[in-house]
Each structure stands twice: as structure tokens, then as C-alpha cells.
Protein backbone atom coordinates (compact mmCIF):
# COMPACT_ATOMS: atom_id res chain seq x y z
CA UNK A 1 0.00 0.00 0.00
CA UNK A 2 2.87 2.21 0.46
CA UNK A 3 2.97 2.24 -3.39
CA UNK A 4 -0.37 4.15 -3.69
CA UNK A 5 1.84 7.39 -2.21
CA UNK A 6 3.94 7.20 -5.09
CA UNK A 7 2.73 9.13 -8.23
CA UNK A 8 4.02 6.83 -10.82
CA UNK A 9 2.18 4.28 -9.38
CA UNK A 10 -1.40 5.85 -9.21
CA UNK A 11 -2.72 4.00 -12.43
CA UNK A 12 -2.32 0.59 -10.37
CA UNK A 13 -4.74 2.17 -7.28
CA UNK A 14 -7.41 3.42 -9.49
CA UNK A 15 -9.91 1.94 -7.54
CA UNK A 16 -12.78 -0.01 -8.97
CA UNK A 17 -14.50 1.21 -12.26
CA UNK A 18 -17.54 3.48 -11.66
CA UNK A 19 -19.74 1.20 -14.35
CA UNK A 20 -22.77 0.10 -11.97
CA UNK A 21 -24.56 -1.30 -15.57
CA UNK A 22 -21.73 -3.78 -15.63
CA UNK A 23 -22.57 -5.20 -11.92
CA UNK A 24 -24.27 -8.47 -11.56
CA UNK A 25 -26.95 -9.74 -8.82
CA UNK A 26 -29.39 -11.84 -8.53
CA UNK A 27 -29.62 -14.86 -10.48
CA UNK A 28 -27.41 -12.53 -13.29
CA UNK A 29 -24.34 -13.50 -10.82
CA UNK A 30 -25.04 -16.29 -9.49
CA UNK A 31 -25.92 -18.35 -12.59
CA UNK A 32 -21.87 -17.73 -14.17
CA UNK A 33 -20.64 -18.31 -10.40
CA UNK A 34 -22.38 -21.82 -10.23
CA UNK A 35 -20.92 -22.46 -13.42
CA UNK A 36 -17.46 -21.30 -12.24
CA UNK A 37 -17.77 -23.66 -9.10
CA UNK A 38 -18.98 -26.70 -11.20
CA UNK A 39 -16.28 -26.88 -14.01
CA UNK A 40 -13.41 -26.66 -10.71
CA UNK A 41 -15.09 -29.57 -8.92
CA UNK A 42 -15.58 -31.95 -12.06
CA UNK A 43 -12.29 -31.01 -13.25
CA UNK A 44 -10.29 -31.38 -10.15
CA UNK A 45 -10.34 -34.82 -9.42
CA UNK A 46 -9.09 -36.00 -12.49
CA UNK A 47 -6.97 -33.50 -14.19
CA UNK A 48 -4.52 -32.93 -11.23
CA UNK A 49 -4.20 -36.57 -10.91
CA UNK A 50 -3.72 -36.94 -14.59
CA UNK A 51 -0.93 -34.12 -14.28
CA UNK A 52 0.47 -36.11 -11.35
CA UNK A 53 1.63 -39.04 -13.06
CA UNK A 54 0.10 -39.76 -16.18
CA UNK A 55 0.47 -36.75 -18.48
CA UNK A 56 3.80 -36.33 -20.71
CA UNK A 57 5.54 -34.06 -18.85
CA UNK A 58 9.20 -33.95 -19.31
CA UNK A 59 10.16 -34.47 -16.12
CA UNK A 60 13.35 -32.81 -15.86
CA UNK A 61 11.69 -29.50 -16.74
CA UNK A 62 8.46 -30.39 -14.66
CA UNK A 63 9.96 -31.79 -11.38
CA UNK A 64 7.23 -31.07 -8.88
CA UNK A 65 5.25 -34.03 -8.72
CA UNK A 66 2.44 -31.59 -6.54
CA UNK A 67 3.26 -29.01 -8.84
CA UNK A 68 2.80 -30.96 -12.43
CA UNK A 69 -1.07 -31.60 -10.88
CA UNK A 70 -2.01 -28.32 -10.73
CA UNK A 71 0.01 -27.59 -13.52
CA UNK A 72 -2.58 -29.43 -15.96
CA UNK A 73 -5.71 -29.35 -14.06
CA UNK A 74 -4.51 -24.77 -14.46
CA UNK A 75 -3.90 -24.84 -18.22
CA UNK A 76 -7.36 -27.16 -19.05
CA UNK A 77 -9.11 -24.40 -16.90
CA UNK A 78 -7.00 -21.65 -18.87
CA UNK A 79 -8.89 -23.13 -21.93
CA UNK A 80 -12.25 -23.14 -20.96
CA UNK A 81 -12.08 -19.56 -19.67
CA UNK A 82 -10.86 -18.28 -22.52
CA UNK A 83 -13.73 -20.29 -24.44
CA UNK A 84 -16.38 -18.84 -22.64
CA UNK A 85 -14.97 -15.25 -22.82
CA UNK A 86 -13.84 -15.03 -26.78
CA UNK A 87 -16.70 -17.25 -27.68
CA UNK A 88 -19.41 -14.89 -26.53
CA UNK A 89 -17.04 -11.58 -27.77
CA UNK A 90 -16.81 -13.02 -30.83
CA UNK A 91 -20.42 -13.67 -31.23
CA UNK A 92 -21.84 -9.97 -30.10
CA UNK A 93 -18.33 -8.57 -32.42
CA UNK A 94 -20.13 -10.68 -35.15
CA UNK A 95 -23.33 -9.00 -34.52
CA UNK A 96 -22.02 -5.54 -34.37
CA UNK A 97 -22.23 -5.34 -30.57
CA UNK A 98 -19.13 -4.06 -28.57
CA UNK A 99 -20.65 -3.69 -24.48
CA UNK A 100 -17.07 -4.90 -23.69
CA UNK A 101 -13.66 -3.69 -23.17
CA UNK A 102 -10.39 -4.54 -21.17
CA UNK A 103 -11.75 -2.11 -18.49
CA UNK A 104 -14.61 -4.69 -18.04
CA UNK A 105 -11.76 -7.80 -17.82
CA UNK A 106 -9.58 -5.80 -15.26
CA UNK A 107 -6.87 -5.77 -17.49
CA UNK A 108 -7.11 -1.79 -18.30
CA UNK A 109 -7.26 1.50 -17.26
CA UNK A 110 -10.69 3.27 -17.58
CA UNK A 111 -10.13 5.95 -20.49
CA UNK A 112 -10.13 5.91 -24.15
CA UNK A 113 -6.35 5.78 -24.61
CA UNK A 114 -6.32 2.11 -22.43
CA UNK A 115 -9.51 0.68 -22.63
CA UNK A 116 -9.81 -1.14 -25.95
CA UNK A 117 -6.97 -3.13 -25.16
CA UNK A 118 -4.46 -5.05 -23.17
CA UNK A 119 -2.79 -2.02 -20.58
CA UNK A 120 0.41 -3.40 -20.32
CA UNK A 121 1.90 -0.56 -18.89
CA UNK A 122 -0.71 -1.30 -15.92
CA UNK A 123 0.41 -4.92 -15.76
CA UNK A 124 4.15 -3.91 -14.99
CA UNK A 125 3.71 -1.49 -12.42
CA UNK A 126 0.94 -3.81 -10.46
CA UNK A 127 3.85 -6.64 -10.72
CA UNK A 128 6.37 -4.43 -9.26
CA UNK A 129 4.52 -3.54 -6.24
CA UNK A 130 3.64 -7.36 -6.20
CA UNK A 131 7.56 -8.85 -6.55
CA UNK A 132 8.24 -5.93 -4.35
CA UNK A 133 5.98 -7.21 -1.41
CA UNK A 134 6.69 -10.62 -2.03
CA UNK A 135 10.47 -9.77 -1.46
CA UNK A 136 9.95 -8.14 1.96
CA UNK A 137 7.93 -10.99 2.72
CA UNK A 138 10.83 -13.66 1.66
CA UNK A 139 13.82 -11.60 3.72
CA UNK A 140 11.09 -12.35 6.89
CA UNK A 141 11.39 -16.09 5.85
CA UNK A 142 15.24 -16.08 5.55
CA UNK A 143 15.56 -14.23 8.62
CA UNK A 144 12.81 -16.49 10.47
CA UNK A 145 14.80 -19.92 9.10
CA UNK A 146 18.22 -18.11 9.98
CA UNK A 147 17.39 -16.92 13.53
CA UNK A 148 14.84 -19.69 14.37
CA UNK A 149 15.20 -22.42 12.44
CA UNK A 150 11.93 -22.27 11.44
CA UNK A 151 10.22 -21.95 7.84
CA UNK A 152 6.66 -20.64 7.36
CA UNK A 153 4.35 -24.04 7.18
CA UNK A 154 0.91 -25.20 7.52
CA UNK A 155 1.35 -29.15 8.37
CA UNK A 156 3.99 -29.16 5.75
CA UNK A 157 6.56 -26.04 4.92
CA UNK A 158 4.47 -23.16 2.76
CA UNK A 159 7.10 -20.71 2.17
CA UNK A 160 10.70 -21.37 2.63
CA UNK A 161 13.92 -19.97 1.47
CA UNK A 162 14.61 -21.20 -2.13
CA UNK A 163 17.66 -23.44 -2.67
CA UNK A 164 18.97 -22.91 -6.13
CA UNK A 165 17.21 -26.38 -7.98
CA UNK A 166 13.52 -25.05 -6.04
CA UNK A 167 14.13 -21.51 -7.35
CA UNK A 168 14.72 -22.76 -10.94
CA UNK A 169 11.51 -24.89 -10.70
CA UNK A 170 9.66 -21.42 -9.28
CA UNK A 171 10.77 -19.91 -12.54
CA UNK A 172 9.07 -22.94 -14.93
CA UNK A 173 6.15 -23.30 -13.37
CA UNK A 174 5.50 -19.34 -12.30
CA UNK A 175 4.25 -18.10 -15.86
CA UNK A 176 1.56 -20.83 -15.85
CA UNK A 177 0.32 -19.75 -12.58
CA UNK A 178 0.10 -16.32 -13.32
CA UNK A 179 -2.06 -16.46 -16.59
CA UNK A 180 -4.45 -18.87 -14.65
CA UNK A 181 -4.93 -16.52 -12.05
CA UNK A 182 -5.25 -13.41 -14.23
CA UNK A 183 -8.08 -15.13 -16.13
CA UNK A 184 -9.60 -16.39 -13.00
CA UNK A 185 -9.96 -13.09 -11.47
CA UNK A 186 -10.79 -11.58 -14.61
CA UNK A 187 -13.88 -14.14 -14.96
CA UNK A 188 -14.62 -14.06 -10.83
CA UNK A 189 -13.95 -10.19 -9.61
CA UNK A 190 -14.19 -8.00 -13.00
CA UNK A 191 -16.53 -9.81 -15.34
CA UNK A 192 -18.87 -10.40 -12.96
CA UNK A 193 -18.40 -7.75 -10.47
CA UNK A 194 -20.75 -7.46 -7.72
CA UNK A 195 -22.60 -4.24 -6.48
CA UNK A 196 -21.01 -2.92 -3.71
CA UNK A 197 -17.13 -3.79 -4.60
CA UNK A 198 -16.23 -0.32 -4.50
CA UNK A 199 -17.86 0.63 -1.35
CA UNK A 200 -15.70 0.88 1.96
CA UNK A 201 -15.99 -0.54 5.38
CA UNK A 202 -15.54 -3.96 6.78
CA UNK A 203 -19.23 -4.57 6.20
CA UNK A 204 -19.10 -3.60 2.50
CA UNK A 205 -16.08 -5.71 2.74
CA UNK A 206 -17.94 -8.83 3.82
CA UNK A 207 -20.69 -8.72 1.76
CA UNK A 208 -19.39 -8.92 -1.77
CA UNK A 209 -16.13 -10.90 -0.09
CA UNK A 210 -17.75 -14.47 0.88
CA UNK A 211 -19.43 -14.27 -2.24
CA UNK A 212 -16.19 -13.94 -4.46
CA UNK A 213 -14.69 -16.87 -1.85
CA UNK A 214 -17.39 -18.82 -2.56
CA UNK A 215 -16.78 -18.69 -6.15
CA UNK A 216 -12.87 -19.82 -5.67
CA UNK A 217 -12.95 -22.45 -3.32
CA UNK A 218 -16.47 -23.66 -3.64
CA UNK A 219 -16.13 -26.63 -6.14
CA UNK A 220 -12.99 -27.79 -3.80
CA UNK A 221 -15.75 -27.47 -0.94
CA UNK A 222 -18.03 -29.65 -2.87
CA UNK A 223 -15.15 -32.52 -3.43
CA UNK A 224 -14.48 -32.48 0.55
CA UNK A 225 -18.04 -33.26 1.36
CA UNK A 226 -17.94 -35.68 -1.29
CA UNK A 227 -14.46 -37.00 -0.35
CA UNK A 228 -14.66 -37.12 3.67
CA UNK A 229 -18.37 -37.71 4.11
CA UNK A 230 -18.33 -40.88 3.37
CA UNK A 231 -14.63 -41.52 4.83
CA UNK A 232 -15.96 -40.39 8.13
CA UNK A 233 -19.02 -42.42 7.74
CA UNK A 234 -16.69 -45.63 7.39
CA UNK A 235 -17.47 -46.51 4.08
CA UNK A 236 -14.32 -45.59 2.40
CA UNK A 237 -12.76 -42.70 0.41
CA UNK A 238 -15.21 -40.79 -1.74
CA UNK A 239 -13.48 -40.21 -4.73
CA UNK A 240 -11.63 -43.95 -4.95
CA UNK A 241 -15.64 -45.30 -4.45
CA UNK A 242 -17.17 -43.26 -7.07
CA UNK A 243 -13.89 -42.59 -9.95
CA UNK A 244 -11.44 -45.33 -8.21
CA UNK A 245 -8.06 -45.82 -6.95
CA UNK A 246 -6.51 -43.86 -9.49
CA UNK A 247 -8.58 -40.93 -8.67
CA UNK A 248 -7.86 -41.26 -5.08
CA UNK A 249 -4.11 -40.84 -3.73
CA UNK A 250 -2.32 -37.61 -2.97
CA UNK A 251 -4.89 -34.91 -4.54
CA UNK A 252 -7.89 -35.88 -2.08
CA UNK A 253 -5.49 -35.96 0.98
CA UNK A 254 -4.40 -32.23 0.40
CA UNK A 255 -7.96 -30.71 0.09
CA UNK A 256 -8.46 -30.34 3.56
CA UNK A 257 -5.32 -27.44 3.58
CA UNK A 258 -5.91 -26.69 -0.29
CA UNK A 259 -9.42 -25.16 0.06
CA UNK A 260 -7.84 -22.44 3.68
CA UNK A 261 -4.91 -22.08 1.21
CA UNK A 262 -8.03 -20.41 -1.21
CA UNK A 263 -9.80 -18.41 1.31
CA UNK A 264 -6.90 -16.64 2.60
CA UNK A 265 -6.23 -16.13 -1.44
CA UNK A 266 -9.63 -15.15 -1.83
CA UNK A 267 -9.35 -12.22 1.50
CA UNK A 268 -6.60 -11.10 -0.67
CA UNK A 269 -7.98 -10.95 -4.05
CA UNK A 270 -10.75 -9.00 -2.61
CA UNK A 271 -8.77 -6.34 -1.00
CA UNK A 272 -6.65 -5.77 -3.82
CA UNK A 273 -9.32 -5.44 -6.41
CA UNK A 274 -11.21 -3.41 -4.38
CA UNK A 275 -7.84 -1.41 -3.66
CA UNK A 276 -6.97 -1.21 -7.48
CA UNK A 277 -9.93 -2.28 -9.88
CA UNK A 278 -7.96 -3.95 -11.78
CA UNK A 279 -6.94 -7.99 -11.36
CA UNK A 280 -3.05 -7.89 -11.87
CA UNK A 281 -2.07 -6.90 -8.25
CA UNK A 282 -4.59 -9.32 -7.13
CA UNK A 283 -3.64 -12.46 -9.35
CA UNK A 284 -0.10 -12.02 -9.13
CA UNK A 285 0.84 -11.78 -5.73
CA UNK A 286 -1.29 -14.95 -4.91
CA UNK A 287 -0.02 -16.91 -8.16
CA UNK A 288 3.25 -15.90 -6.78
CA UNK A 289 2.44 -17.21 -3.16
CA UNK A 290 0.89 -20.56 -5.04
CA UNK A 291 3.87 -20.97 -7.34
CA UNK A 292 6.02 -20.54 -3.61
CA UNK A 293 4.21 -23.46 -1.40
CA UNK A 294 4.12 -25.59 -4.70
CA UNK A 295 8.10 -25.72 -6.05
CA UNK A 296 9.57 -24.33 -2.07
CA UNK A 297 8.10 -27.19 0.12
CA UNK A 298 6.65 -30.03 -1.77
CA UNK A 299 8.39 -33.11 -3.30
CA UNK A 300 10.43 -33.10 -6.07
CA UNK A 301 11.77 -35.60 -8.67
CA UNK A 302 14.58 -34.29 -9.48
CA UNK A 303 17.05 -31.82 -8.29
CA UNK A 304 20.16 -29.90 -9.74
């Protein structure tokens, strides 16, 4: 935030686009948000298992056996987004109809020099104010490991200095991340903004912010219930009863710190487009923090 002080940097704090005909409610939001949470919880079972071990991956470029999951079940869902947002553009384009710009994406500024297409002068500034706080936040991690011997974990290490082989892996996997979670703020936060977002207060807060959680973790929500309810019940795993083994495994087991890993990404999303108005800050810093647990803390096939 100490950026927004900073002159050069005033196009990245713009604040939320004054377009209330572009806000959604009612049945208008909701019906694209249930949409959103069913394509992540029909997708997630099997595409981060198929990135796990049974996609192609060349191995010594894609050494995160966690990471190579996501990796695949991200760039299917990078498809379909992009489907269902040039499909419909192309359609209105075809009919002479242009209701939508970058402004409306949250990938431009709001005036006629920006708004007709990608800003990337916006998307550099908003990732040096994200690398920027990401890098104050790794010298607390060296320092924490140095003076404590401690990392930064949640059952398993989260964030953790980078050994040479781990940083080059952050580096592969990092551009993947980011364009997933550009698009999937764009669709969640801009496209289908909700009334309110540019209001402040902790209650205005609240009220548009479970609803843009909701959207993010809720398909992972609906493969816990359908995971653990009947683990708990004694029957067995959910998803090695109803897809099998293969469809079990390491995927299932990590839901139950995956889907806090998404609220606490979905608290920040929410601040920072209501901070900014546009999706960059937003997507980046928790694509960065994603790319981080993945390639700093979890398993890896090879090192170099």
C-alpha cells in the first residue's frame, strides 16, 4: 500500500471502475458463479491426478510431482475460460455489438487511450509492487529460518527460502500460474463484479467478499463433502468409491489445507481489487504465493 503514495504508481490504485450497468446480482451472478464452481469440482479430481503421473511431462523440466497436478488441471481451466470469454465476444463482435472492453476484464485502465486493449503498462507497475511485497515478505522467511530455524508451514513447509534447484523450478512453473490466475480473477472479480465492490468498510467488505470466496474455493468445498463424508461415515474414500483408486491418492489428501490455502487467497484478491480495480495486483501476488508453497516445500523428482 505504500505504493499508492507514489505518483508513478497511481494507475495501479485506481480503484474499482464506476460502471454500476456492468454489476451483476441476482440470479445474473449467481448463474456464471455456479458455473465457475462446477467446471473446478468436475475437473479437479481428475486432471490434477492426470498431471500427477500420467500426463507427458518432461520431467526434468516439470519436477514437482504436486506441482505438475495443478500444472494441468490450471492450463485445461486456462482453456475453458478463454472459451467462454472469446466465444461470446466473438459472437456480439459478429453482430455488431461491442458492451465490452479490457476495463470490463480488469486488465485496463478506464479511459479511451487504455480501454480497448491489453494495458500493459498497468500490468508492470501492479507486478512491481507485487515482486516488491513478495520480497519483503521472503527476507522475513530467511531471517525467520536463519534466527529460528523455522520456515513458514501449515502441516507441511508453505514458504521457505529457495535453494537454487527449487528456485529454478519457481521460474518454470510461475508463468503458468500467473495467466491462470489473471483469467480467473478476470472471470470471478471484474466480469462479474458485484454491487457494492467499490464501497468501503468492513461490512461492505464482507458482503461482496464471501461471495467472491465462494466462487474460488467452492467446487474444492463440494469434493471435501464428497471426499470425507463418506470416509468419516466408514465406508471408504469418496473419490476412490465413485472414480477409483486412481482418482484417489495424494490430490484428495491435500484438500483439507488446499481449500484455507483459497480463502486466505480469496481475503486477498478482494482487498486488492477493491484497492486497485484492476486484477493484476490481485492475481499475481497470490499466483506468486501458489507458485512458492508448490516448487519451495513439496516433493520433487529431481534436483540440480
Amino acid at each position: 500500500m505504500l505504493f499508492k503514495y507514489v505518483k508513478w504508481f497511481a494507475p495501479v490504485f485506481a480503484g474499482v471502475p464506476n460502471r454500476p450497468e456492468k454489476e451483476k446480482k441476482g440470479w445474473k451472478w449467481w448463474k456464471p458463479a455456479l458455473l465457475t464452481m462446477a467446471i473446478s469440482a468436475i475437473t479437479y479430481p481428475f486432471l490434477t491426478q492426470l498431471g500427477h503421473g500420467l500426463f507427458p511431462l518432461p520431467e526434468r523440466v516439470f519436477s514437482m510431482t504436486i506441482g505438475n497436478g495443478f500444472l494441468v488441471w490450471y492450463l485445461i481451466l486456462i482453456i475453458i475460460i478463454l472459451l467462454f470469454t472469446l466465444i461470446p465476444w466473438y459472437r456480439k463482435k459478429k453482430k455488431g455489438i461491442l458492451d465490452t472492453d479490457f476495463v470490463d476484464l480488469g486488465m485496463a485502465r478506464d479511459d479511451d487511450m487504455h480501454k480497448h486493449k491489453l494495458d500493459w503498462a498497468l500490468l508492470g507497475k501492479s507486478a512491481l509492487v507485487v515482486v516488491t511485497a513478495v520480497a519483503w515478505m521472503y527476507l522475513q522467511v530467511v531471517f525467520c529460518q536463519a534466527v529460528f530455524q523455522l520456515d513458514f508451514r501449515f502441516i507441511w513447509p508453505f514458504f521457505k527460502a529457495f535453494t537454487f534447484s527449487r528456485f529454478l523450478q519457481f521460474l518454470v512453473y510461475i508463468p503458468f500460474f500467473a495467466l491462470f490466475f489473471i483469467l480467473n480473477n478476470s472471470k470471478i472479480f471484474a466480469s462479474n463484479r458485484l454491487p457494492d465492490t467499490n464501497k468501503k468498510g468492513i461490512k461492505a467488505f464482507l458482503k461482496v467478499w464471501w461471495k467472491y470466496a465462494l466462487c474460488m474455493v467452492g467446487g474444492i468445498l463440494f469434493i471435501i463433502l464428497l471426499e470425507y463424508i463418506p470416509f468419516f461415515a466408514q465406508i471408504g474414500p469418496g473419490a476412490d468409491l465413485l472414480f477409483g483408486s486412481t482418482f484417489g491418492g495424494p490430490f484428495m489428501s491435500l484438500l483439507i489445507v488446499f481449500a484455507p490455502q483459497v480463502i486466505v487467497f480469496s481475503l486477498i484478491c478482494t482487498y486488492c481489487y477493491r484497492k486497485t480495480g484492476n486484477v493484476f495486483v490481485g492475481a499475481l501476488l497470490v499466483a506468486i504465493l501458489a507458485c512458492w508453497i508448490v516448487t519451495g516445500g513439496s516433493a520433487m523428482m529431481y534436483s540440480f
